[in-house]
PDB file of N, CA and C in Angstrom:
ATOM      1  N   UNK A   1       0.823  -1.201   0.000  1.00  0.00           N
ATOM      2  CA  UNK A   1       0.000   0.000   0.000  1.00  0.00           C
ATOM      3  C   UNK A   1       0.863   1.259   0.000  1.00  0.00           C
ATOM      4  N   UNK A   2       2.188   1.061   0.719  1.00  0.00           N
ATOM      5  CA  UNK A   2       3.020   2.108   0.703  1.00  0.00           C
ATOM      6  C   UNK A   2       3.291   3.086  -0.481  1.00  0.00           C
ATOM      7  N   UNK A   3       3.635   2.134  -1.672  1.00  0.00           N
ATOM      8  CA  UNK A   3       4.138   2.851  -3.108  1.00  0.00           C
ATOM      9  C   UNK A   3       2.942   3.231  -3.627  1.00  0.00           C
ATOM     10  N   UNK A   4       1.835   3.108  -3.395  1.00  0.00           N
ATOM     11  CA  UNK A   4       0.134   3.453  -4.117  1.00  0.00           C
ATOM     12  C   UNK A   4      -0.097   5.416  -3.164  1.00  0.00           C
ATOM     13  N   UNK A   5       0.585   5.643  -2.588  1.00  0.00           N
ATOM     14  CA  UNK A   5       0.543   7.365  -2.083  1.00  0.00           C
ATOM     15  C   UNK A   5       1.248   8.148  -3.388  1.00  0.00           C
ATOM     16  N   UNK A   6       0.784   8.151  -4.298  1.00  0.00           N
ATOM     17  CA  UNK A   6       0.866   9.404  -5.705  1.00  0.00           C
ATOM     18  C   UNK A   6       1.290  10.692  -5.365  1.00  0.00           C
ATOM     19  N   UNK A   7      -0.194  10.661  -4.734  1.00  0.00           N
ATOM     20  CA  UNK A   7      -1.441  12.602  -4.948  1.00  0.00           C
ATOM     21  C   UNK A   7      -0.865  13.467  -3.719  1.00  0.00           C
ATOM     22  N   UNK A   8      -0.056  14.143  -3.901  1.00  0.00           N
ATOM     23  CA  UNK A   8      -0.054  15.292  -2.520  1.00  0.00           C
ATOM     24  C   UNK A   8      -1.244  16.187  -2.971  1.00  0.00           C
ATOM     25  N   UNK A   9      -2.240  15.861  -1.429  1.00  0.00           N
ATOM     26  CA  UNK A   9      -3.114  16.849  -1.116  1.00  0.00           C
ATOM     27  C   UNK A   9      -3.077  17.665  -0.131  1.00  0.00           C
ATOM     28  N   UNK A  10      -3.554  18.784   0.270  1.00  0.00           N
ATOM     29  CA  UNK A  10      -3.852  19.706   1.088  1.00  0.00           C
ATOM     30  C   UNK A  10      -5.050  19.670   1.839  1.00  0.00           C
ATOM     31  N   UNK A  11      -5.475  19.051   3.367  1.00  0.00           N
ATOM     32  CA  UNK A  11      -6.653  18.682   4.012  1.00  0.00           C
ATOM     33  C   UNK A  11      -6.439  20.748   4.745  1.00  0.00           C
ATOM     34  N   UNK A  12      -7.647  21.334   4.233  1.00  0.00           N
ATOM     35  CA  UNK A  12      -7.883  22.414   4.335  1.00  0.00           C
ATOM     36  C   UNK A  12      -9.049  22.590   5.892  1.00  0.00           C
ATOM     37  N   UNK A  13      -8.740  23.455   6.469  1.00  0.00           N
ATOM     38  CA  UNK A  13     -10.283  23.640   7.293  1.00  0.00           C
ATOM     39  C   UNK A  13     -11.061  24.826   7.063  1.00  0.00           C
ATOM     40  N   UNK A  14     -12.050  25.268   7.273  1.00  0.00           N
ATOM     41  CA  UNK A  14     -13.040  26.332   7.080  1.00  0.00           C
ATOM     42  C   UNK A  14     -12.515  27.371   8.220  1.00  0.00           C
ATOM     43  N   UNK A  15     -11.946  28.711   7.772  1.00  0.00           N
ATOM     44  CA  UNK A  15     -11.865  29.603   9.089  1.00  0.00           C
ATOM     45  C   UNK A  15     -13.009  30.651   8.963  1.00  0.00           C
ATOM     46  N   UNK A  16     -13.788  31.149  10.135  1.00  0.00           N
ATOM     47  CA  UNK A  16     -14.476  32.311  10.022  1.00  0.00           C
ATOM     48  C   UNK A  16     -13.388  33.593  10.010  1.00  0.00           C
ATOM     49  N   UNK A  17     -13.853  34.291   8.850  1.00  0.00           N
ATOM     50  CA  UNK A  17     -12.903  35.838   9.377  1.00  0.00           C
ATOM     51  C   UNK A  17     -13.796  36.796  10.196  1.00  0.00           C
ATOM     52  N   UNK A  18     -13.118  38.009  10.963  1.00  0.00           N
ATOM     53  CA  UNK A  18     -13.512  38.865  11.851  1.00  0.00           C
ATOM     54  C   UNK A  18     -12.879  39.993  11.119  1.00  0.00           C
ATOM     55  N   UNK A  19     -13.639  40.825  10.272  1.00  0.00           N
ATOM     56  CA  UNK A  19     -12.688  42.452   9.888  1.00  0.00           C
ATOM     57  C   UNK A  19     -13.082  43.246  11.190  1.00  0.00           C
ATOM     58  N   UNK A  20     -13.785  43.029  12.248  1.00  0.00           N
ATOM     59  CA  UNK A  20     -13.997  44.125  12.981  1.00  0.00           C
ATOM     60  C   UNK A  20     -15.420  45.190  12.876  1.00  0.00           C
ATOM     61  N   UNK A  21     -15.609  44.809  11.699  1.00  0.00           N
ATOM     62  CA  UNK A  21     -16.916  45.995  10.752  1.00  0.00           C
ATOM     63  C   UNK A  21     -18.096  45.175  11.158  1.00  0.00           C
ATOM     64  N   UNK A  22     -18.297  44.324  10.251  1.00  0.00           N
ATOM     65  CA  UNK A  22     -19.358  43.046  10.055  1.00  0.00           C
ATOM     66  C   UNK A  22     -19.197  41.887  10.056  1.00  0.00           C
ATOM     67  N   UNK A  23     -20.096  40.873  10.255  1.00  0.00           N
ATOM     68  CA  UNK A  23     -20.103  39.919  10.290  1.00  0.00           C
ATOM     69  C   UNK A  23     -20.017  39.141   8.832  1.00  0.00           C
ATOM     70  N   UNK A  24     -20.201  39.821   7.950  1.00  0.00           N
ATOM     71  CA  UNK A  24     -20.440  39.389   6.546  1.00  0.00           C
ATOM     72  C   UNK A  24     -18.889  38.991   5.730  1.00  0.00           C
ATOM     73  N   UNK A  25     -17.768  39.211   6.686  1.00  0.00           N
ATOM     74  CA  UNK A  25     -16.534  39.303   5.804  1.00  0.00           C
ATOM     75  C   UNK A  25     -16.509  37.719   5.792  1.00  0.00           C
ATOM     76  N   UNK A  26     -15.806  37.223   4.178  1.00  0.00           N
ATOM     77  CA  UNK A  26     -15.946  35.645   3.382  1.00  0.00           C
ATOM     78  C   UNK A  26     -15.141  34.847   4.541  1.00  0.00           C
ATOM     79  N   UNK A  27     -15.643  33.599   4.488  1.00  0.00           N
ATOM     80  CA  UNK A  27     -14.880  32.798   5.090  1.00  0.00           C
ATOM     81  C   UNK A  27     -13.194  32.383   4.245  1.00  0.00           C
ATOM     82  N   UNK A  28     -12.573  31.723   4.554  1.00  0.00           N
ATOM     83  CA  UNK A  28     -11.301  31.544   4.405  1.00  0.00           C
ATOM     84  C   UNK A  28     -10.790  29.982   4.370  1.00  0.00           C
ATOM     85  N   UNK A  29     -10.393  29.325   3.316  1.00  0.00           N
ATOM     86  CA  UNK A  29      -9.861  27.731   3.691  1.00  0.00           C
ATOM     87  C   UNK A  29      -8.624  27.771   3.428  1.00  0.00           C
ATOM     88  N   UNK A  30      -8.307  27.301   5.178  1.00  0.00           N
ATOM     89  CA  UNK A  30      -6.817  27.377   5.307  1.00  0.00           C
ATOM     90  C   UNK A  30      -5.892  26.101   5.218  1.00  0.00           C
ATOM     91  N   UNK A  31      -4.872  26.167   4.953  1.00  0.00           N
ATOM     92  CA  UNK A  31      -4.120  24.365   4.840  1.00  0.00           C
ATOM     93  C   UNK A  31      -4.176  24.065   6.071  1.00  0.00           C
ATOM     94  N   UNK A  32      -4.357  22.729   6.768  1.00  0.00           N
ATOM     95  CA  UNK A  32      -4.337  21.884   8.255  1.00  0.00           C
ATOM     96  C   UNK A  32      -3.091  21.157   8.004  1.00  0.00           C
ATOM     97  N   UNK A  33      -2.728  20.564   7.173  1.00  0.00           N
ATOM     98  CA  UNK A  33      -2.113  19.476   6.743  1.00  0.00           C
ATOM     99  C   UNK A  33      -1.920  19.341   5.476  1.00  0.00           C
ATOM    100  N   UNK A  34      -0.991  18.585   4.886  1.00  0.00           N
ATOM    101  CA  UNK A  34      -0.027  18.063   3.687  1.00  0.00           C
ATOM    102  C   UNK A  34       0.030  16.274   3.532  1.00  0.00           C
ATOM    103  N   UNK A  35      -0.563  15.524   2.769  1.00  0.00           N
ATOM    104  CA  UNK A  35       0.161  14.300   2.906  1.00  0.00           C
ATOM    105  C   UNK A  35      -0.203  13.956   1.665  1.00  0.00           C
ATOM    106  N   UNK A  36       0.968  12.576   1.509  1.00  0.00           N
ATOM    107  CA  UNK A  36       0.133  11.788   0.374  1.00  0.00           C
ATOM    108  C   UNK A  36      -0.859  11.115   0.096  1.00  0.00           C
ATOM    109  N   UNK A  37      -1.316  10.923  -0.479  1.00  0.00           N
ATOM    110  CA  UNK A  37      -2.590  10.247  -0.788  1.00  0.00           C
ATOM    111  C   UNK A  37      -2.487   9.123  -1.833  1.00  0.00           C
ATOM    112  N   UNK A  38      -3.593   7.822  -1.664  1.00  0.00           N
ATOM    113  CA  UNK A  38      -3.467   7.033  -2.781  1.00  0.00           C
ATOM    114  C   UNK A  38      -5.145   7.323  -2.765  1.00  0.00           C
ATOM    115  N   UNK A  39      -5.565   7.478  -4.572  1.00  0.00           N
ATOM    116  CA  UNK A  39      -6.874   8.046  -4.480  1.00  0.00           C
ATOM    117  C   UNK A  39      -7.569   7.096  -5.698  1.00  0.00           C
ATOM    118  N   UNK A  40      -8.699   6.689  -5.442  1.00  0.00           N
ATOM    119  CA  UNK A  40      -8.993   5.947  -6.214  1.00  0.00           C
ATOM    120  C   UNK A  40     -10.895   6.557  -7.032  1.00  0.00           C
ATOM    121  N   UNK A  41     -10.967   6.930  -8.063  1.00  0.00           N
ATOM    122  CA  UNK A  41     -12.427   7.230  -8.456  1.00  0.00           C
ATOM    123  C   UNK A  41     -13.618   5.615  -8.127  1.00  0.00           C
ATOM    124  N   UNK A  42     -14.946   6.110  -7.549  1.00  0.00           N
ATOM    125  CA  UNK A  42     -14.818   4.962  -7.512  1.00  0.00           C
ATOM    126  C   UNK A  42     -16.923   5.054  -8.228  1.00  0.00           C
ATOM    127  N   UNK A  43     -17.297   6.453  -8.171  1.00  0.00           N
ATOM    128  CA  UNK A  43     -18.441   6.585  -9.094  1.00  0.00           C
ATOM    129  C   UNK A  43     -18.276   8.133  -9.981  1.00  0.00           C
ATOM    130  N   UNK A  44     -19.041   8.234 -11.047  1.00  0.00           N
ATOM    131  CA  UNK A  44     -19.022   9.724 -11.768  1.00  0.00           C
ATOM    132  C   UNK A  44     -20.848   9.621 -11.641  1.00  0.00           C
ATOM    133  N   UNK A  45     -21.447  10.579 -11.659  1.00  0.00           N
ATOM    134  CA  UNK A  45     -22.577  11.591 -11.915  1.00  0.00           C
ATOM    135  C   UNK A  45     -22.630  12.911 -12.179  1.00  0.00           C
ATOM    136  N   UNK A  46     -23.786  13.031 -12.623  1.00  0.00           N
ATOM    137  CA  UNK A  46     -24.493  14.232 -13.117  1.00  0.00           C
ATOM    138  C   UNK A  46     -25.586  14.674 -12.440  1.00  0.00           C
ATOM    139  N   UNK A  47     -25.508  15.968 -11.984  1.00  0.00           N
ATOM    140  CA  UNK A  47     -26.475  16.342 -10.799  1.00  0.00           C
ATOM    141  C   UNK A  47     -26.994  17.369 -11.659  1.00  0.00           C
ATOM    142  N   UNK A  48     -28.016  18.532 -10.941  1.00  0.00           N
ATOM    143  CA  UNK A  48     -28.812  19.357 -11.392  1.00  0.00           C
ATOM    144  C   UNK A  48     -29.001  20.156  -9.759  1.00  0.00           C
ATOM    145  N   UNK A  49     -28.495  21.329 -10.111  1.00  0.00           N
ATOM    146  CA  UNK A  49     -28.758  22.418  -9.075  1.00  0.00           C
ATOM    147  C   UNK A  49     -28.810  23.402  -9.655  1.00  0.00           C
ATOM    148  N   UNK A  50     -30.269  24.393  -9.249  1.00  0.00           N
ATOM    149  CA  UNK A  50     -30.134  25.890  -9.148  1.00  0.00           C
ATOM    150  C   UNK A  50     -30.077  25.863 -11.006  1.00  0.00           C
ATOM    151  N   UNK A  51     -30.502  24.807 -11.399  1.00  0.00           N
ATOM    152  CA  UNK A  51     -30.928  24.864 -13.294  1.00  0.00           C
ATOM    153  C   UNK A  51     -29.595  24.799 -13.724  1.00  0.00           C
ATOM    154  N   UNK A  52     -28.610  24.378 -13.346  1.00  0.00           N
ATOM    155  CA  UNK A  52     -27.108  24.423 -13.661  1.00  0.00           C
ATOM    156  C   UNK A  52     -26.805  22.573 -13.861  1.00  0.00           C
ATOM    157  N   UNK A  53     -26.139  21.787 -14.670  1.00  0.00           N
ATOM    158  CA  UNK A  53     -25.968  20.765 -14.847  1.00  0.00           C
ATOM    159  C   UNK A  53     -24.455  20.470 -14.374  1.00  0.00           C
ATOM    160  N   UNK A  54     -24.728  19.651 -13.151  1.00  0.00           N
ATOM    161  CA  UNK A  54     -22.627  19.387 -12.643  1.00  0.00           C
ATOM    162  C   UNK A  54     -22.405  18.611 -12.818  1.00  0.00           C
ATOM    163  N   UNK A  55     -21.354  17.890 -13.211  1.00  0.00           N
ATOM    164  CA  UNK A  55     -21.053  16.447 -13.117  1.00  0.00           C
ATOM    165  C   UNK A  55     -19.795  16.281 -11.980  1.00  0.00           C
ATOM    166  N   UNK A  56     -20.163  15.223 -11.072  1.00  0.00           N
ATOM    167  CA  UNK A  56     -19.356  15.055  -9.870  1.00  0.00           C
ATOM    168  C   UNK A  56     -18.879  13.521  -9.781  1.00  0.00           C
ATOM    169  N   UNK A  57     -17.758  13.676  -9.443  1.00  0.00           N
ATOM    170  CA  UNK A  57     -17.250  12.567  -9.446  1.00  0.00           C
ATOM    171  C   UNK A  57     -16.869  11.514  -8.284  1.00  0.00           C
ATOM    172  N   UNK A  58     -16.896  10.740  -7.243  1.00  0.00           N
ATOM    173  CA  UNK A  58     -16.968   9.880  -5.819  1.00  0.00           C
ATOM    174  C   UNK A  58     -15.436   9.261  -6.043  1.00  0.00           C
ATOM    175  N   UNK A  59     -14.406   9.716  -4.872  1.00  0.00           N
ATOM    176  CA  UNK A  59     -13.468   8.656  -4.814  1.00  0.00           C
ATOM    177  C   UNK A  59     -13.245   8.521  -3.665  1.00  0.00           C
ATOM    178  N   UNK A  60     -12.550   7.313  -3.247  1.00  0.00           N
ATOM    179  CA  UNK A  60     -11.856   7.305  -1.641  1.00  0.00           C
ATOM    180  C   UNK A  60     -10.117   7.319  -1.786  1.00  0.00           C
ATOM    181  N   UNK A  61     -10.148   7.830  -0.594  1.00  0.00           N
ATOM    182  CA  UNK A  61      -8.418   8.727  -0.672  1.00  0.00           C
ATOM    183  C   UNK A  61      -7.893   7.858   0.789  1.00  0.00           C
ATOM    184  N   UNK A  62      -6.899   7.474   0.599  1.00  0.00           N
ATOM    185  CA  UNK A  62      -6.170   7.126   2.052  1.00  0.00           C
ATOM    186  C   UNK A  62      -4.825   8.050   2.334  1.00  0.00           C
ATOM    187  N   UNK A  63      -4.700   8.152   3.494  1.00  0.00           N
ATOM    188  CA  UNK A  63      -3.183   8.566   3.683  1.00  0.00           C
ATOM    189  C   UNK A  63      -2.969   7.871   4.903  1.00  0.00           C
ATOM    190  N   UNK A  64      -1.709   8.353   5.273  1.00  0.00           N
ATOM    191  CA  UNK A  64      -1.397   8.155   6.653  1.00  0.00           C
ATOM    192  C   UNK A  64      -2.549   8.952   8.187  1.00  0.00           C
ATOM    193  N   UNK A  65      -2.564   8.264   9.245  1.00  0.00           N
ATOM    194  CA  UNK A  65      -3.107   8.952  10.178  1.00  0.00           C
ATOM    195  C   UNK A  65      -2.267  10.289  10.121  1.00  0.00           C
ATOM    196  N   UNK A  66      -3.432  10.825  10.557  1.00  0.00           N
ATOM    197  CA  UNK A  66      -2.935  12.384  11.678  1.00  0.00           C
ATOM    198  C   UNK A  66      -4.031  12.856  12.437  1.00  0.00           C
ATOM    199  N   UNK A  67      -3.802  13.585  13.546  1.00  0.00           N
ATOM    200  CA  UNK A  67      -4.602  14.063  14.492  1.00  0.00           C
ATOM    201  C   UNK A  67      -5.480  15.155  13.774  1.00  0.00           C
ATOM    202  N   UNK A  68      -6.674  15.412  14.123  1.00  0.00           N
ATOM    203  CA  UNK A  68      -7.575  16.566  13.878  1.00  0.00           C
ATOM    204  C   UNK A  68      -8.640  16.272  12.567  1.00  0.00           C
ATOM    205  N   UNK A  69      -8.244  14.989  11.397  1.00  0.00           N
ATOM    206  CA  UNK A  69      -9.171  14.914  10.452  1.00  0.00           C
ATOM    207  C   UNK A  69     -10.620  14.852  10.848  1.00  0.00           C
ATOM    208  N   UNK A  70     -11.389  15.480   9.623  1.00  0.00           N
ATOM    209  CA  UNK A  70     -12.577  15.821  10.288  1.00  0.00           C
ATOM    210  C   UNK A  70     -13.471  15.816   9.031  1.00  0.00           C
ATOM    211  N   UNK A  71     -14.689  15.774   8.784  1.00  0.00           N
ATOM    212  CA  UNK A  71     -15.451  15.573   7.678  1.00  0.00           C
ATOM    213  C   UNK A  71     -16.086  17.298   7.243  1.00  0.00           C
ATOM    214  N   UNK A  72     -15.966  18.184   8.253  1.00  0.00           N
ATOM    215  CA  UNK A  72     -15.834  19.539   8.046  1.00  0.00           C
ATOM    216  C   UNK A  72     -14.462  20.595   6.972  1.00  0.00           C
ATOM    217  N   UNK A  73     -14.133  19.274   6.686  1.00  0.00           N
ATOM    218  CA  UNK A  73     -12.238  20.067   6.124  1.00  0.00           C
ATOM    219  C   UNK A  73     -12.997  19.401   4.334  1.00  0.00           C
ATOM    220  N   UNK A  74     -11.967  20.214   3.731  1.00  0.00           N
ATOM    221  CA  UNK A  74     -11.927  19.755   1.945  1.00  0.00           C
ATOM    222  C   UNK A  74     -10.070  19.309   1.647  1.00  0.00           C
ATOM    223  N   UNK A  75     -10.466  18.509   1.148  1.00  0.00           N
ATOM    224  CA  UNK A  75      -8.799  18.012   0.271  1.00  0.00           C
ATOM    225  C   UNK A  75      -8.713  19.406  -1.134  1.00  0.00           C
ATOM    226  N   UNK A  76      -7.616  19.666  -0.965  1.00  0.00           N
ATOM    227  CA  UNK A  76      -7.477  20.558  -2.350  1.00  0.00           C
ATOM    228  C   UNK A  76      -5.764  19.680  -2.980  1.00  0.00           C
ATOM    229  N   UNK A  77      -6.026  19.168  -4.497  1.00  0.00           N
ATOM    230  CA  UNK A  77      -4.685  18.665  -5.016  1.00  0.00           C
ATOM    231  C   UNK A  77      -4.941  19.884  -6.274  1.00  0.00           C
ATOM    232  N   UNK A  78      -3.636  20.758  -6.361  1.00  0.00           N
ATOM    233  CA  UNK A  78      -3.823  21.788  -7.474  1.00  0.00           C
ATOM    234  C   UNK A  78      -4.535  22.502  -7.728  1.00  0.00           C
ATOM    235  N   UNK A  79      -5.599  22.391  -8.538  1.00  0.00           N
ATOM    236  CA  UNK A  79      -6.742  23.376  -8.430  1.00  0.00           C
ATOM    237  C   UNK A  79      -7.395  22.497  -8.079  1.00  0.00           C
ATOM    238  N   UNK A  80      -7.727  21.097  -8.198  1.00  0.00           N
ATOM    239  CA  UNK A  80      -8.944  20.029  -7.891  1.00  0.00           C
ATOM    240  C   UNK A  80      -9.589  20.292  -6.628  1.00  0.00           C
ATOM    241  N   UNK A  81     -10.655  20.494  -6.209  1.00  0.00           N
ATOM    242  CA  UNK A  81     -11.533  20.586  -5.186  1.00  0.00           C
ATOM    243  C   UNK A  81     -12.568  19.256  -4.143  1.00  0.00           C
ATOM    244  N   UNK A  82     -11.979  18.759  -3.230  1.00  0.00           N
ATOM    245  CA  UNK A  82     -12.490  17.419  -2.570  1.00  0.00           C
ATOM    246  C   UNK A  82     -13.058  17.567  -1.839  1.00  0.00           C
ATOM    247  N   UNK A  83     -14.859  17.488  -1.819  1.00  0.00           N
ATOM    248  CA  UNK A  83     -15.273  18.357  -0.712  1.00  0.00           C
ATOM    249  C   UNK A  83     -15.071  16.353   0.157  1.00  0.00           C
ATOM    250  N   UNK A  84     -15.513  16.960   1.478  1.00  0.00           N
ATOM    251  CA  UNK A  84     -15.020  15.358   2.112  1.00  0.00           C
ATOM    252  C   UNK A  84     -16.851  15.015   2.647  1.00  0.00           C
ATOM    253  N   UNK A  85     -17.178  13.908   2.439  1.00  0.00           N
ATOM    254  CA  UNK A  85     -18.492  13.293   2.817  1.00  0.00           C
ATOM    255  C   UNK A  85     -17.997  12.581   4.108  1.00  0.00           C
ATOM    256  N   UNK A  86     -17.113  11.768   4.141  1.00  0.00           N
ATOM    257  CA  UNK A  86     -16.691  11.041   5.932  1.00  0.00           C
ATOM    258  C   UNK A  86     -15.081  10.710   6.001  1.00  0.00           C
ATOM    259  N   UNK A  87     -14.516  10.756   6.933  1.00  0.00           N
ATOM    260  CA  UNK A  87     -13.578  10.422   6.986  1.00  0.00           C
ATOM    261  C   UNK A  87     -13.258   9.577   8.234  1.00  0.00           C
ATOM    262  N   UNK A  88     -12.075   7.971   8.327  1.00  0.00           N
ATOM    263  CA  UNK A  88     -12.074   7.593   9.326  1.00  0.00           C
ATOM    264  C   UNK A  88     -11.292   6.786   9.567  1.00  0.00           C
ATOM    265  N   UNK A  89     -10.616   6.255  11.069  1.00  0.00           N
ATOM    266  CA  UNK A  89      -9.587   5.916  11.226  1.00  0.00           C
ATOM    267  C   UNK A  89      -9.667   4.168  10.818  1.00  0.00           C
ATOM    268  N   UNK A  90      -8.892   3.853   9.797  1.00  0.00           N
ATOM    269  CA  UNK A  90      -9.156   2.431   9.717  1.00  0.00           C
ATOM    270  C   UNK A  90      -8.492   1.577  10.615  1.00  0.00           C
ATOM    271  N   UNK A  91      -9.530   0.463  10.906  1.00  0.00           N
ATOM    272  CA  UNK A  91      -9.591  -0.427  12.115  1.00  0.00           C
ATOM    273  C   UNK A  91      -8.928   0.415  13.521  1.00  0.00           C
ATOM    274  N   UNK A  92      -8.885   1.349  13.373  1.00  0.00           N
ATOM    275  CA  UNK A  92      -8.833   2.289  15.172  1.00  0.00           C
ATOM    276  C   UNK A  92      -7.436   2.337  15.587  1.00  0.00           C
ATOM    277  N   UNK A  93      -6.531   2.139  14.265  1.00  0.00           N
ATOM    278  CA  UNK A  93      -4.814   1.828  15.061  1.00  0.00           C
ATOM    279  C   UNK A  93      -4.137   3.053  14.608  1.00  0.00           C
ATOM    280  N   UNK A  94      -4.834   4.088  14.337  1.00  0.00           N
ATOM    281  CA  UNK A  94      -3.998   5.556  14.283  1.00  0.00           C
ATOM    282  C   UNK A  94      -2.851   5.391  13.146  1.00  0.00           C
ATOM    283  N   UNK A  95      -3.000   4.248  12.172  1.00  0.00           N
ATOM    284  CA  UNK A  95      -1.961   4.143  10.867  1.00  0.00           C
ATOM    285  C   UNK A  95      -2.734   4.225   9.762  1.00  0.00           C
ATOM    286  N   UNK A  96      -3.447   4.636   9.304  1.00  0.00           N
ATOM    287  CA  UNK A  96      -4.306   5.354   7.993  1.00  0.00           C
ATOM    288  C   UNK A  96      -5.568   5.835   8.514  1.00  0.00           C
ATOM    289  N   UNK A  97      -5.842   6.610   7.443  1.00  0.00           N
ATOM    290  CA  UNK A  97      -7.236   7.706   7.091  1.00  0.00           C
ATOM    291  C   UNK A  97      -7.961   7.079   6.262  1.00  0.00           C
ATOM    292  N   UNK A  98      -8.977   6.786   5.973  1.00  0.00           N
ATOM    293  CA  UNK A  98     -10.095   6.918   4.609  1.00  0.00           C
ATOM    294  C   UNK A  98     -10.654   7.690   4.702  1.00  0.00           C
ATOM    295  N   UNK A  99     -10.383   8.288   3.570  1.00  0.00           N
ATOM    296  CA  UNK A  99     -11.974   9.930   3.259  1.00  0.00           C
ATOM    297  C   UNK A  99     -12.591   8.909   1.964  1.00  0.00           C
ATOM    298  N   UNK A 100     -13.847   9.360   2.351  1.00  0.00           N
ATOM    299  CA  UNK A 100     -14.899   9.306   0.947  1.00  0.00           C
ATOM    300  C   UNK A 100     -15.143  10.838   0.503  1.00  0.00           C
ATOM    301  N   UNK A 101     -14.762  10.898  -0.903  1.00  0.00           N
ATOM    302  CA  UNK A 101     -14.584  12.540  -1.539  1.00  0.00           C
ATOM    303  C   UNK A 101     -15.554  12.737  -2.420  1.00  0.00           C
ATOM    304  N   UNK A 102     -15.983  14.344  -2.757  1.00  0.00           N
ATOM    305  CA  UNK A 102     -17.069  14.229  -3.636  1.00  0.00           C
ATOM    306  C   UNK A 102     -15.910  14.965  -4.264  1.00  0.00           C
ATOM    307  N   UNK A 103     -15.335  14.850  -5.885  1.00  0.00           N
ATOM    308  CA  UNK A 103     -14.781  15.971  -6.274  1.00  0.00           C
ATOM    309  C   UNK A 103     -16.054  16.816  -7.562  1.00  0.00           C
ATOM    310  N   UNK A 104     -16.124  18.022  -7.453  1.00  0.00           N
ATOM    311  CA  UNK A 104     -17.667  18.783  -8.255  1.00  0.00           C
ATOM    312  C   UNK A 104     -16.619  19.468  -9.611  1.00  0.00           C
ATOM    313  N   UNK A 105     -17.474  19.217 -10.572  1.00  0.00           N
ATOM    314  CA  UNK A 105     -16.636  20.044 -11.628  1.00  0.00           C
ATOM    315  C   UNK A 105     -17.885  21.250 -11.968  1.00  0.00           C
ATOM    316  N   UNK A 106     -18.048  21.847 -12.369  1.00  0.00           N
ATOM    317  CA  UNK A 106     -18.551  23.094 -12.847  1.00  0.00           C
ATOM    318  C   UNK A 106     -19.025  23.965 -11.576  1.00  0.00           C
ATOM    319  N   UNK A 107     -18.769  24.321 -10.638  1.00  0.00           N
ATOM    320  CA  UNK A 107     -18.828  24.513  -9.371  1.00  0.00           C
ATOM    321  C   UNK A 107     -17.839  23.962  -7.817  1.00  0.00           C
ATOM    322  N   UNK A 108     -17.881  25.080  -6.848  1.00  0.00           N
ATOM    323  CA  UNK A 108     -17.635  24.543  -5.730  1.00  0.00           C
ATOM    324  C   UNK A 108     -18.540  24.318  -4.367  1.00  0.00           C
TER     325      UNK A 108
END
């Protein structure tokens, strides 16, 4: 499984910003973490939102454990966008991750 880690991704988290003014200033996704990844596609679809046609694609990603993964964070590899559906420690021994990923193309 070792030589199957390719993909360096970026496990991002959601920050709220504070300008001081309003509450309205954009949120912010910041890097948490760096690792490799072995990523595998494992469905494609075509959705319909808001009269807009997306096609999205389902893969699962492993890496190594690390502290803090969370199903609130997105994988970013390059420009590619991973929003994360679950992520979790396999069999409970703190030596890999599985995320299940949605990656969205015509939208984020």
């Amino acid at each position: 499984m070792i030589g199957k880690f390719q993909h360096r991704m970026r496990a991002q988290s959601l920050t709220t910003q504070n300008d001081g003014f309003d509450d309205d200033a954009p949120d912010l996704w910041e890097d948490f973490q760096q690792e490799m990844f072995a990523l595998k596609p494992t469905r494609g679809d075509e959705v319909t939102s808001a009269d807009t046609l997306q096609s999205q694609t389902t893969h699962t990603g492993t890496c190594h454990w690390f502290a803090g993964a969370n199903s609130e964070m997105r994988l970013k590899m390059g420009e590619r966008i991973f929003h994360v559906e679950s992520v979790f420690n396999q069999f409970e021994r703190n030596m890999f991750l599985e995320w299940k990923l949605i990656e969205v193309y015509g939208g984020d």
